[in-house]
N, C-alpha and C. Protein backbone atom coordinates (compact mmCIF):
# COMPACT_ATOMS: atom_id res chain seq x y z
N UNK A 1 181.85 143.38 104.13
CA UNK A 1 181.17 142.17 104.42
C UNK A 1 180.07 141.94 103.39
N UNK A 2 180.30 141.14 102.91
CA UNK A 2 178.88 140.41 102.24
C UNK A 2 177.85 139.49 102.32
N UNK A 3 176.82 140.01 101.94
CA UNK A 3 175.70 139.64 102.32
C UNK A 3 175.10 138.08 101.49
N UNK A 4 174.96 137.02 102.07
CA UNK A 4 174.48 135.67 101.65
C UNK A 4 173.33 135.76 101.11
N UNK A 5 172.02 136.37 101.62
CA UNK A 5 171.18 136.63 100.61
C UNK A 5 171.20 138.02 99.65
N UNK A 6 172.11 138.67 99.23
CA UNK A 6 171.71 139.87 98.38
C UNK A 6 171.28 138.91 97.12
N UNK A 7 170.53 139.81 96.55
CA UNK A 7 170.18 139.31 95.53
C UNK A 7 168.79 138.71 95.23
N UNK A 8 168.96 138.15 96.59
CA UNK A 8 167.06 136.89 96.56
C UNK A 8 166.62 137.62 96.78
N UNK A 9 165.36 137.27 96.77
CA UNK A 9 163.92 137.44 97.02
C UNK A 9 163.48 137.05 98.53
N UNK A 10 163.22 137.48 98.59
CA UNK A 10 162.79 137.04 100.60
C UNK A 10 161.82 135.89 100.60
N UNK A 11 162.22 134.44 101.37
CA UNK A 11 161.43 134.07 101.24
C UNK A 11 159.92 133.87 101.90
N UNK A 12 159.19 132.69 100.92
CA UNK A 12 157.06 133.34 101.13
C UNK A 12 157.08 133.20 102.05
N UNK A 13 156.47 133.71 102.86
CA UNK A 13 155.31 133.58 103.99
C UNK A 13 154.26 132.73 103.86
N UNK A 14 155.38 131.14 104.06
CA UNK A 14 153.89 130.71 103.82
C UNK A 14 152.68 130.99 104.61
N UNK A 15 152.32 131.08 106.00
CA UNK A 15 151.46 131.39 106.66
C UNK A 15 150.51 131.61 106.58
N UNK A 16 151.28 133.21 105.49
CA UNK A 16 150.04 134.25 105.43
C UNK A 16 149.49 133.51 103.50
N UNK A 17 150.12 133.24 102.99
CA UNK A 17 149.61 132.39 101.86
C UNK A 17 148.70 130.97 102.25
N UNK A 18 148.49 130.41 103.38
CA UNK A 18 147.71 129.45 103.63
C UNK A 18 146.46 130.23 104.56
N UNK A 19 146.73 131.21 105.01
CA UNK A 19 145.77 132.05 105.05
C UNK A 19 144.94 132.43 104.46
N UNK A 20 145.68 133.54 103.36
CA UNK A 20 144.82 133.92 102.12
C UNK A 20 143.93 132.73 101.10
N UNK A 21 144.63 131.49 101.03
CA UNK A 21 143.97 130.50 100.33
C UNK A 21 143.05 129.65 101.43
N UNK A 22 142.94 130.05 102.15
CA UNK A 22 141.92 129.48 103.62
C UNK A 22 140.43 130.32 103.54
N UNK A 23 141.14 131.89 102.78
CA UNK A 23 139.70 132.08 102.42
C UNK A 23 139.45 132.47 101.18
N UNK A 24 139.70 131.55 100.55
CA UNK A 24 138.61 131.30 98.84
C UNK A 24 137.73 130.01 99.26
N UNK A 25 136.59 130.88 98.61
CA UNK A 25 135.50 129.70 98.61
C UNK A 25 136.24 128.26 97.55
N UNK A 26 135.53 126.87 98.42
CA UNK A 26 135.51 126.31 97.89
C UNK A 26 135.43 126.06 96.14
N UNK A 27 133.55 126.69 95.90
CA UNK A 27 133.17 126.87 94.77
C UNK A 27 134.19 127.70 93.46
N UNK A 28 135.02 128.69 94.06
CA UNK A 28 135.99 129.60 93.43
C UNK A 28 137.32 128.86 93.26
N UNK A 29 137.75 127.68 94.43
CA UNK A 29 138.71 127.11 93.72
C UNK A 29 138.17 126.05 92.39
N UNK A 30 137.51 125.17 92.52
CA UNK A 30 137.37 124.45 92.03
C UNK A 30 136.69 125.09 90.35
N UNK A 31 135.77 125.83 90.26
CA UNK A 31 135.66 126.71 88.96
C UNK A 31 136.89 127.08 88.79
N UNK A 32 137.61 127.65 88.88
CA UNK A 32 139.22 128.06 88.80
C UNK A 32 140.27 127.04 88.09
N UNK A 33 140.15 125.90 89.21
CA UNK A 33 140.83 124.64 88.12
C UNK A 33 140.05 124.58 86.88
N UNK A 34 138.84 124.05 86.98
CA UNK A 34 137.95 123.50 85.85
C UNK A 34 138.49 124.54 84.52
N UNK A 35 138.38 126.11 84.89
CA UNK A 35 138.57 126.87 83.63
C UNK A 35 139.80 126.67 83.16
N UNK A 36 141.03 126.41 84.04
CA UNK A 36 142.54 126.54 83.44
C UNK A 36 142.72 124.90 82.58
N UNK A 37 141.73 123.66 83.15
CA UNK A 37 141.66 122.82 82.57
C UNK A 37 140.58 123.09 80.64
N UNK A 38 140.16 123.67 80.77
CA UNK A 38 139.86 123.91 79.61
C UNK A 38 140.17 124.81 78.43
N UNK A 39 140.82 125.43 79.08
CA UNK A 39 141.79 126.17 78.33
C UNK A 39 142.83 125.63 77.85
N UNK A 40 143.60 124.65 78.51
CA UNK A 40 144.46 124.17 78.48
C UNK A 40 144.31 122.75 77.28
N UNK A 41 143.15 122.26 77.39
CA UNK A 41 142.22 121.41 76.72
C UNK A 41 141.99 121.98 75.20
N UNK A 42 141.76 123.18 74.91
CA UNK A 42 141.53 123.59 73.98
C UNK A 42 142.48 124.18 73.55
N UNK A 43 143.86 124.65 73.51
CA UNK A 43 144.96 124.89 73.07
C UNK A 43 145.10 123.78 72.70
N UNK A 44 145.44 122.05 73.47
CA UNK A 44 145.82 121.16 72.83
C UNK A 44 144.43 120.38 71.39
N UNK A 45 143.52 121.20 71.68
CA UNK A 45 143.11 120.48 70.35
C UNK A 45 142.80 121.79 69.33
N UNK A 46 144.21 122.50 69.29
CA UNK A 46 144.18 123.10 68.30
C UNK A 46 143.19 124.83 67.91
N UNK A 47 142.35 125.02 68.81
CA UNK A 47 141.31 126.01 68.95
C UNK A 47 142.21 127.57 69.85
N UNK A 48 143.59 127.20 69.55
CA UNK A 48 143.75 128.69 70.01
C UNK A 48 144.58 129.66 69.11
N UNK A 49 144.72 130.52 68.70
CA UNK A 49 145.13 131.48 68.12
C UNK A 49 146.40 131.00 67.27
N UNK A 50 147.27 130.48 67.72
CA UNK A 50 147.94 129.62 66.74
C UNK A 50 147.60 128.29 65.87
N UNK A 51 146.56 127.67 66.59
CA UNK A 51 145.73 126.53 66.26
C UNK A 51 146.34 125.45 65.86
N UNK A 52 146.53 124.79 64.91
CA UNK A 52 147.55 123.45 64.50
C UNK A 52 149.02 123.36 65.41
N UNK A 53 149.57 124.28 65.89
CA UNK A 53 150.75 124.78 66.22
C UNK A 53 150.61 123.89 67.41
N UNK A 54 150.27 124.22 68.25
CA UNK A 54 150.28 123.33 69.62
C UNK A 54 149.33 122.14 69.81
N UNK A 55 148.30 121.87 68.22
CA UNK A 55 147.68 120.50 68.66
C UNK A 55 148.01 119.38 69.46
N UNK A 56 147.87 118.45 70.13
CA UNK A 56 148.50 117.35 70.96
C UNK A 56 147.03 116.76 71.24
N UNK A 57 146.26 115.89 70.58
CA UNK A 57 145.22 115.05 71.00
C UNK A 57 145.52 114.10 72.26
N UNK A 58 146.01 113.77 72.44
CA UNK A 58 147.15 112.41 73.13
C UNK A 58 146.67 113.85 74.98
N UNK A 59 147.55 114.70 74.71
CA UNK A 59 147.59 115.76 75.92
C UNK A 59 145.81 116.17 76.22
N UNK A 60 145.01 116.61 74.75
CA UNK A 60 143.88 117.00 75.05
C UNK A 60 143.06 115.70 76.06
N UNK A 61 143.18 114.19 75.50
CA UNK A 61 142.58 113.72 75.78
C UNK A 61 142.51 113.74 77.66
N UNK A 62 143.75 113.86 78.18
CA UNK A 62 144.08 113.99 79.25
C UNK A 62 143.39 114.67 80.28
N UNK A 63 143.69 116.00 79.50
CA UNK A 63 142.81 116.81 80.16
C UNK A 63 141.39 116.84 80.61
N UNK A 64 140.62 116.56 79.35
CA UNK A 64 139.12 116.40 79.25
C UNK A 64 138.45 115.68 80.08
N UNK A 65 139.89 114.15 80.27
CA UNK A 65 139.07 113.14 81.34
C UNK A 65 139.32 114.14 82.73
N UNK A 66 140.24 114.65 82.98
CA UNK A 66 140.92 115.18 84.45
C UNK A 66 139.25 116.09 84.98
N UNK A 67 139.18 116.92 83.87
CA UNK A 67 138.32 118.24 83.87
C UNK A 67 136.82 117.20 83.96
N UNK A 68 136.58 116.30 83.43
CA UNK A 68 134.98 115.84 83.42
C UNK A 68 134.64 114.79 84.77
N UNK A 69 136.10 114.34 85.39
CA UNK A 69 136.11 114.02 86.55
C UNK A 69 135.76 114.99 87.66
N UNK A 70 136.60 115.86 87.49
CA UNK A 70 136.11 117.26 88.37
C UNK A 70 134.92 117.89 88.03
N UNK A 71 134.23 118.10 87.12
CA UNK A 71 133.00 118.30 87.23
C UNK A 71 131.86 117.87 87.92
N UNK A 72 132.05 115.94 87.21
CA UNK A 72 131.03 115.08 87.77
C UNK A 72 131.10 115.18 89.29
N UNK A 73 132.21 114.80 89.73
CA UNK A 73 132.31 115.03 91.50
C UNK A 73 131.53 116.12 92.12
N UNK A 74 132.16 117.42 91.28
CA UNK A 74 131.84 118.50 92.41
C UNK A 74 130.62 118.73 92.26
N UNK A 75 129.84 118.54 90.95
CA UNK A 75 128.38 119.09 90.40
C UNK A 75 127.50 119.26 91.61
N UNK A 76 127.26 118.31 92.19
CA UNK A 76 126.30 118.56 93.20
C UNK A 76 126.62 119.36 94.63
N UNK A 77 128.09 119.34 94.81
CA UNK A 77 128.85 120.54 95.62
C UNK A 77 128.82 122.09 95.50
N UNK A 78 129.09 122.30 94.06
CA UNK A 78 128.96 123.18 93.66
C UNK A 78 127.55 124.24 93.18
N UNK A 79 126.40 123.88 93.55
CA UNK A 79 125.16 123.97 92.63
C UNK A 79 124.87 124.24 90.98
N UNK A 80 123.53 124.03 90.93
CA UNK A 80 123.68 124.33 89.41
C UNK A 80 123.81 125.25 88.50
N UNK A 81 124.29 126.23 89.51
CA UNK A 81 124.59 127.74 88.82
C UNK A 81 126.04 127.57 88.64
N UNK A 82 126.87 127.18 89.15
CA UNK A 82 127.97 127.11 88.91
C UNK A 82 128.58 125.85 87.46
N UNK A 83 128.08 124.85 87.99
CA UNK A 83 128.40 123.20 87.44
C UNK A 83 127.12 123.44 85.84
N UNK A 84 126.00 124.03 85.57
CA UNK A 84 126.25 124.29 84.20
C UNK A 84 126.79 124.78 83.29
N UNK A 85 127.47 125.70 83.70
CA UNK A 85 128.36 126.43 82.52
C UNK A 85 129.48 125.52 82.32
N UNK A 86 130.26 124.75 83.35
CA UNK A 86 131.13 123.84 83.47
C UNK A 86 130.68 122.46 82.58
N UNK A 87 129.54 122.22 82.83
CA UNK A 87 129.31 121.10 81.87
C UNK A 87 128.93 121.32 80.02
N UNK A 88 128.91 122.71 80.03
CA UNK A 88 128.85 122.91 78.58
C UNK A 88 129.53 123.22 78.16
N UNK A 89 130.79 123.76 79.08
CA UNK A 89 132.56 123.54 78.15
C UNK A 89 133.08 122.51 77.76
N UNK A 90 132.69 121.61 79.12
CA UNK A 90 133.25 120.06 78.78
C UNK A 90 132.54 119.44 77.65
N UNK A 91 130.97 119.60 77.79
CA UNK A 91 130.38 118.96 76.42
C UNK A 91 131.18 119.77 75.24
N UNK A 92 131.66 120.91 74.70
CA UNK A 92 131.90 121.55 73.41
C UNK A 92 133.54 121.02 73.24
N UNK A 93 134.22 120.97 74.49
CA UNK A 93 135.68 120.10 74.70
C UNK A 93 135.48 118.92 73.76
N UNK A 94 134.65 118.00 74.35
CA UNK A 94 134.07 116.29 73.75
C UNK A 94 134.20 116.70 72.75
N UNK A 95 132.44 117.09 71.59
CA UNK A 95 132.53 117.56 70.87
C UNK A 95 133.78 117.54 69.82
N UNK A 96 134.47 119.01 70.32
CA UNK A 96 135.82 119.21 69.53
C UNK A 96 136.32 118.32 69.74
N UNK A 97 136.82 117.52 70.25
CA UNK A 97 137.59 116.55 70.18
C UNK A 97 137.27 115.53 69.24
N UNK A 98 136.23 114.85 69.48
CA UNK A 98 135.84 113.93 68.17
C UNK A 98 135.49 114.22 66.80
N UNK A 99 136.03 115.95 66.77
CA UNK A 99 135.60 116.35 65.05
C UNK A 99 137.09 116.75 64.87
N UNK A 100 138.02 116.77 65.40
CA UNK A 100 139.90 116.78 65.43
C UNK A 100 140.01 115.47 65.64
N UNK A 101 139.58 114.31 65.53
CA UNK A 101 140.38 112.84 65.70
C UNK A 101 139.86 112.25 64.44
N UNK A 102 141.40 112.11 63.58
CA UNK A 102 140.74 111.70 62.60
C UNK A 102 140.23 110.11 62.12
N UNK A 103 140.25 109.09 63.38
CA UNK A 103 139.28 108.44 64.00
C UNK A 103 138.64 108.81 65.46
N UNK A 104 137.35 108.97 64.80
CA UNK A 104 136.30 109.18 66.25
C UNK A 104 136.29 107.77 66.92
N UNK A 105 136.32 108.25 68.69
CA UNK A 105 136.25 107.25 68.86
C UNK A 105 134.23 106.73 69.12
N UNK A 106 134.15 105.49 69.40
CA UNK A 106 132.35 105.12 69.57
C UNK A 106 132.45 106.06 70.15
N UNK A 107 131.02 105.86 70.43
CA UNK A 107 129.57 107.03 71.68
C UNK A 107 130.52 106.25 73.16
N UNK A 108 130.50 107.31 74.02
CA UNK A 108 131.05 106.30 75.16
C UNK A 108 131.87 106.23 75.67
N UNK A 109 133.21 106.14 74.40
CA UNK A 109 134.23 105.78 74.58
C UNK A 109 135.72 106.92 74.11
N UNK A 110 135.09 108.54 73.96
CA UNK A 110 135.41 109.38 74.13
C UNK A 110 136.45 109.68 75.52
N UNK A 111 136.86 110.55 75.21
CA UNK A 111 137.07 111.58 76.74
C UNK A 111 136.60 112.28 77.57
N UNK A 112 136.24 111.78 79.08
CA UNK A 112 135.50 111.93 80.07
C UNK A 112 134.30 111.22 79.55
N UNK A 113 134.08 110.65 78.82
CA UNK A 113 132.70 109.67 78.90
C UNK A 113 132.68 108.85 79.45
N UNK A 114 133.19 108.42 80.17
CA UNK A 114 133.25 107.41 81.38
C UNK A 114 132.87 108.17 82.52
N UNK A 115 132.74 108.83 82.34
CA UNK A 115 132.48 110.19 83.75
C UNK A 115 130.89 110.40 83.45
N UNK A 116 130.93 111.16 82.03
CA UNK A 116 129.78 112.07 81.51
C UNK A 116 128.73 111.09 80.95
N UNK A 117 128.78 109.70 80.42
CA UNK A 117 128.46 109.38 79.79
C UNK A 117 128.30 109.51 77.78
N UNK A 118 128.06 108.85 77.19
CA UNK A 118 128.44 109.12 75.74
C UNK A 118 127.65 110.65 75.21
N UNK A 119 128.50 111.46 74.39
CA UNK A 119 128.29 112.51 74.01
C UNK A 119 128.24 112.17 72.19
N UNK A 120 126.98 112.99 72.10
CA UNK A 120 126.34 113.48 70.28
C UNK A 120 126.16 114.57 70.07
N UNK A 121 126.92 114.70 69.10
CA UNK A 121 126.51 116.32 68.91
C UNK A 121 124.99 116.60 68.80
């Protein structure tokens, strides 16, 4: 006789996985996104170990707004121990970004500056 699942994997529990994610702090998810958003941000503008290889401005820009949206929101959720370090990735994100576009765009009218307001180095 053979067995219909040999082979799989048993499936999740979800349960106990809405459990376990029932207790992460708030503050720990949301730092959590923010970092994979900037990472992700900075591969596409070129700043990772392969560098030119995976540039995509078009993708970075994406990100930066996603990530400076989530900042601005949570900042005051999060306190300011958490939400400064977060806002000085996103400022060095900006930044890089408008010194990889080989038109900058105005003060303002960047990525996540509609969120952050206009960024100068």
């Amino acid at each position: 006789m053979s067995d219909a699942n040999a082979g799989q994997s048993p499936a999740p529990d979800f349960d106990r996985m809405t459990r376990d994610i029932a207790d992460v702090p708030a503050v720990e998810v949301i730092t959590t996104v923010a970092v994979h958003l900037m990472s992700a941000a900075a591969v596409n503008l070129g700043l990772a170990e392969e560098g030119p290889q995976h540039k995509d401005l078009d993708e970075a820009r994406k990100l930066i707004n996603a990530l400076a949206g989530l900042v601005t929101a949570s900042a005051t959720e999060i306190s300011s121990f958490h939400a400064a370090p977060l806002r000085d990735g996103l400022k060095s994100l900006q930044l890089a970004f408008r010194e990889a576009s080989a038109v900058p765009d105005e003060p303002g009218q960047g990525p996540g500056e509609k969120f952050t307001g206009p960024i100068f180095g």
